[in-house]
N, C-alpha and C. Protein backbone atom coordinates (compact mmCIF):
# COMPACT_ATOMS: atom_id res chain seq x y z
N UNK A 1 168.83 156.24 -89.93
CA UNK A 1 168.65 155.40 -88.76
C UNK A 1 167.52 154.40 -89.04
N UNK A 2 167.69 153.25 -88.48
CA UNK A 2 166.44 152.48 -88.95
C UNK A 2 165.31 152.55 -88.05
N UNK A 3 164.00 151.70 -88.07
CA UNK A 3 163.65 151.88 -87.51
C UNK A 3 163.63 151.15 -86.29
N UNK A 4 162.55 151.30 -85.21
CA UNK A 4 163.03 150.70 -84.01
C UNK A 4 161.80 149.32 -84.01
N UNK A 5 162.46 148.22 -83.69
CA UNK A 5 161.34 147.54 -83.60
C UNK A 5 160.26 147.42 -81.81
N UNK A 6 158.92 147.27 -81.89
CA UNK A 6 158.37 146.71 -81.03
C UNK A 6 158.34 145.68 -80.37
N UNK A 7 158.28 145.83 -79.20
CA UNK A 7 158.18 144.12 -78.22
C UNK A 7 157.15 144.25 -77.98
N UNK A 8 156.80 142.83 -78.83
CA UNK A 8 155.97 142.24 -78.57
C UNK A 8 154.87 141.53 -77.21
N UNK A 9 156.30 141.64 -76.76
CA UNK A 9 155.45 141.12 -75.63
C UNK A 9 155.47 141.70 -74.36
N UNK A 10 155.62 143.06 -74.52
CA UNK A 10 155.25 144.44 -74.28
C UNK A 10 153.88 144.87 -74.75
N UNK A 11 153.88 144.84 -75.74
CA UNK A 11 152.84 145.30 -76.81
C UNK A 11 151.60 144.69 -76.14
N UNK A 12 151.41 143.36 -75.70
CA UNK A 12 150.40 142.60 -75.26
C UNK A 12 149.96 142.62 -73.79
N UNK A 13 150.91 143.17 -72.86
CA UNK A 13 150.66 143.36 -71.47
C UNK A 13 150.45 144.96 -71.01
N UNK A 14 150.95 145.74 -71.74
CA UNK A 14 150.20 146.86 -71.34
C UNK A 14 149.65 147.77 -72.41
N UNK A 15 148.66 149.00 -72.05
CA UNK A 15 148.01 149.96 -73.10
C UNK A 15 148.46 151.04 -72.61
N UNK A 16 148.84 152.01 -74.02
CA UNK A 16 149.00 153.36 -73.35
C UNK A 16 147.85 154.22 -73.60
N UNK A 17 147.53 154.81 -72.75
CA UNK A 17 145.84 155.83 -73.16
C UNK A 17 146.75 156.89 -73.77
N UNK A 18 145.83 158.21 -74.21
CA UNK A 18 145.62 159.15 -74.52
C UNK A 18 146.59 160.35 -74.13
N UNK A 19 146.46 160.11 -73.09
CA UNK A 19 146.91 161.06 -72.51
C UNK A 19 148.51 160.48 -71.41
N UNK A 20 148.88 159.53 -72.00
CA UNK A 20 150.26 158.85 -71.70
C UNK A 20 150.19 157.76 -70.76
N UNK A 21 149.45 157.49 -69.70
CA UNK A 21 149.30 156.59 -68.72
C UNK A 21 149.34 155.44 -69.37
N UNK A 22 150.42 154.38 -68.37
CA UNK A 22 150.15 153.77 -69.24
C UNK A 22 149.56 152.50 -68.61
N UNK A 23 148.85 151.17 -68.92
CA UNK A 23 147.79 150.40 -68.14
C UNK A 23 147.92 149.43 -68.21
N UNK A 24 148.03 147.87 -66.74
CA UNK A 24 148.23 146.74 -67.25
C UNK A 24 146.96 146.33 -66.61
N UNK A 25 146.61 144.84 -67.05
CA UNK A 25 145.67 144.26 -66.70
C UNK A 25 146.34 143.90 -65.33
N UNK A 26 145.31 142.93 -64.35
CA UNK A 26 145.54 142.42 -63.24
C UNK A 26 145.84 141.29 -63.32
N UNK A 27 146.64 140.71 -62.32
CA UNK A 27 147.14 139.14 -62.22
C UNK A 27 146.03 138.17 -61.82
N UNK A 28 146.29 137.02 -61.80
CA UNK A 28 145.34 135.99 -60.72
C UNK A 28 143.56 136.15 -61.26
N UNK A 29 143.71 136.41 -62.76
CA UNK A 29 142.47 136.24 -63.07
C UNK A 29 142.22 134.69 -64.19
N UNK A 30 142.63 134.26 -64.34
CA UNK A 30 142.79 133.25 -65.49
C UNK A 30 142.30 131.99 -65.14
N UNK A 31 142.25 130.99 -63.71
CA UNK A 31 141.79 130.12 -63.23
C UNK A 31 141.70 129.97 -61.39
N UNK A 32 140.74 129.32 -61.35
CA UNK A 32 140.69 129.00 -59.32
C UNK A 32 139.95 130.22 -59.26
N UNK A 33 139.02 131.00 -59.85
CA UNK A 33 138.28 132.14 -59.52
C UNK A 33 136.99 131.99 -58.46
N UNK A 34 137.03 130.46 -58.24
CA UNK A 34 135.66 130.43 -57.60
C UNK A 34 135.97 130.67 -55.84
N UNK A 35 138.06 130.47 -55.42
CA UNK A 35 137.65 130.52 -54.30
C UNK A 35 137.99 131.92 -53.70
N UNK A 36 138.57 133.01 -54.68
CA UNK A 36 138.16 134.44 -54.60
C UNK A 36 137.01 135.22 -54.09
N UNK A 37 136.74 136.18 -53.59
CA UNK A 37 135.65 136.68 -52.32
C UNK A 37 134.95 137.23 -54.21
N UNK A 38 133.82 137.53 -54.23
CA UNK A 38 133.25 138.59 -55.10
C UNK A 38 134.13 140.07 -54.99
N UNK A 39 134.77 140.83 -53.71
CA UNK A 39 134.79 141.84 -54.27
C UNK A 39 136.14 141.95 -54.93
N UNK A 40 136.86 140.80 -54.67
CA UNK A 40 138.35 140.44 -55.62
C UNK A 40 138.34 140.48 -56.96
N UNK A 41 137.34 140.29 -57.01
CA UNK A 41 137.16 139.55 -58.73
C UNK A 41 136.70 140.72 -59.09
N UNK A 42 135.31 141.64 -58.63
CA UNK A 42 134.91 142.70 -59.03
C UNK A 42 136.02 143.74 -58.92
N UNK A 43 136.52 143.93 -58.36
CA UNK A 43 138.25 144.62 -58.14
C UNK A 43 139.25 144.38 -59.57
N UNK A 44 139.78 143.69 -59.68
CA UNK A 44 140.36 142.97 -60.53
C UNK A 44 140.16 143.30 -62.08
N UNK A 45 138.49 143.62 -61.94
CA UNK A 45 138.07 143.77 -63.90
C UNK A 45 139.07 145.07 -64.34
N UNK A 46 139.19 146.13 -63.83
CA UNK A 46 139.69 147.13 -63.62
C UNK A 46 141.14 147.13 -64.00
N UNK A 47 141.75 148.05 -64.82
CA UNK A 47 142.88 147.83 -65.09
C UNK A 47 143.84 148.58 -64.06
N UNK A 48 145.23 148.51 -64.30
CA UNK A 48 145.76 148.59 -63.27
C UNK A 48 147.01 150.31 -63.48
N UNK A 49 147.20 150.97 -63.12
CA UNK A 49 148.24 152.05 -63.67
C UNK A 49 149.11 151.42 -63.09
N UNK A 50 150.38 151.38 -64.11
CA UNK A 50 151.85 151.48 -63.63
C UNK A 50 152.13 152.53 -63.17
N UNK A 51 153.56 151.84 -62.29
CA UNK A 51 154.25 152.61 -61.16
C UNK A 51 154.99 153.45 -61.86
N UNK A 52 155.67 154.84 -61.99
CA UNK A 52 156.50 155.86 -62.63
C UNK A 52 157.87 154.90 -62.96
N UNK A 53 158.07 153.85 -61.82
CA UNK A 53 159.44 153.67 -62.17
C UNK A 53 159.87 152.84 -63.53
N UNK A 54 158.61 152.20 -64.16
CA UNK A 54 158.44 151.48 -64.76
C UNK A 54 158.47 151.87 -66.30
N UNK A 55 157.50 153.67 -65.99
CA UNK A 55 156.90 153.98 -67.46
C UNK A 55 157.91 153.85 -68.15
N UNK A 56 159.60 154.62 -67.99
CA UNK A 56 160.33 154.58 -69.11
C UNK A 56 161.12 153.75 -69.97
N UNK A 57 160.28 152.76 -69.19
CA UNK A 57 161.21 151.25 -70.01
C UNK A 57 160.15 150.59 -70.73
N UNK A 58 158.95 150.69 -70.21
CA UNK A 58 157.67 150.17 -71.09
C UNK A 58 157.93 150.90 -71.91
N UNK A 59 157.88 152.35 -72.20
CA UNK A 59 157.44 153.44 -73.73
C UNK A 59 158.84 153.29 -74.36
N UNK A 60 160.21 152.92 -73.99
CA UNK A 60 161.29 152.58 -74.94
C UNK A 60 160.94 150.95 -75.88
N UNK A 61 160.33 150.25 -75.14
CA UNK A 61 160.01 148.88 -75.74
C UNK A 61 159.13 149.22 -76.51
N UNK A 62 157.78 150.31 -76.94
CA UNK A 62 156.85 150.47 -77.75
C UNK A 62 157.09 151.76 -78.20
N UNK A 63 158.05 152.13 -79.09
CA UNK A 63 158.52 153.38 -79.88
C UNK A 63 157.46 154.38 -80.45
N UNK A 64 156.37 153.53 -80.68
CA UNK A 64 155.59 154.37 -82.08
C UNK A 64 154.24 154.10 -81.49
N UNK A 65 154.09 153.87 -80.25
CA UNK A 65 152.49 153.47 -79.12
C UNK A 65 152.41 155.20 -78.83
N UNK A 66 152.21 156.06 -79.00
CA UNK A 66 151.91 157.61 -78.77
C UNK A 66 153.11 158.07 -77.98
């Protein structure tokens, strides 16, 4: 069987930890930050857990991510 390739662009939007969870960054951080409250932005640094319905299609797109 060959092997399976990675998406890429999978690969770049979320992390899987340790212990399987797996983590995306937050949206709406990239520009216009100034007219955001402080605790949005302080909110925001924080990564985000995906929803269950999601995990098994993220970890089929990244075969060999743990």
């Amino acid at each position: 069987m060959p092997k399976l390739k990675t998406k890429k662009a999978m690969q770049k939007r979320y992390r899987i930890t340790k212990t399987g969870k797996i983590m995306a960054s937050r949206t709406k951080r990239r520009h216009m930050m100034t007219d955001r409250s402080p605790k949005s932005k302080r909110q925001s640094r924080k990564m985000l857990k995906v929803e269950k319905m999601h995990v098994n299609a993220i970890k089929l797109c990244m075969p060999y991510h743990r």
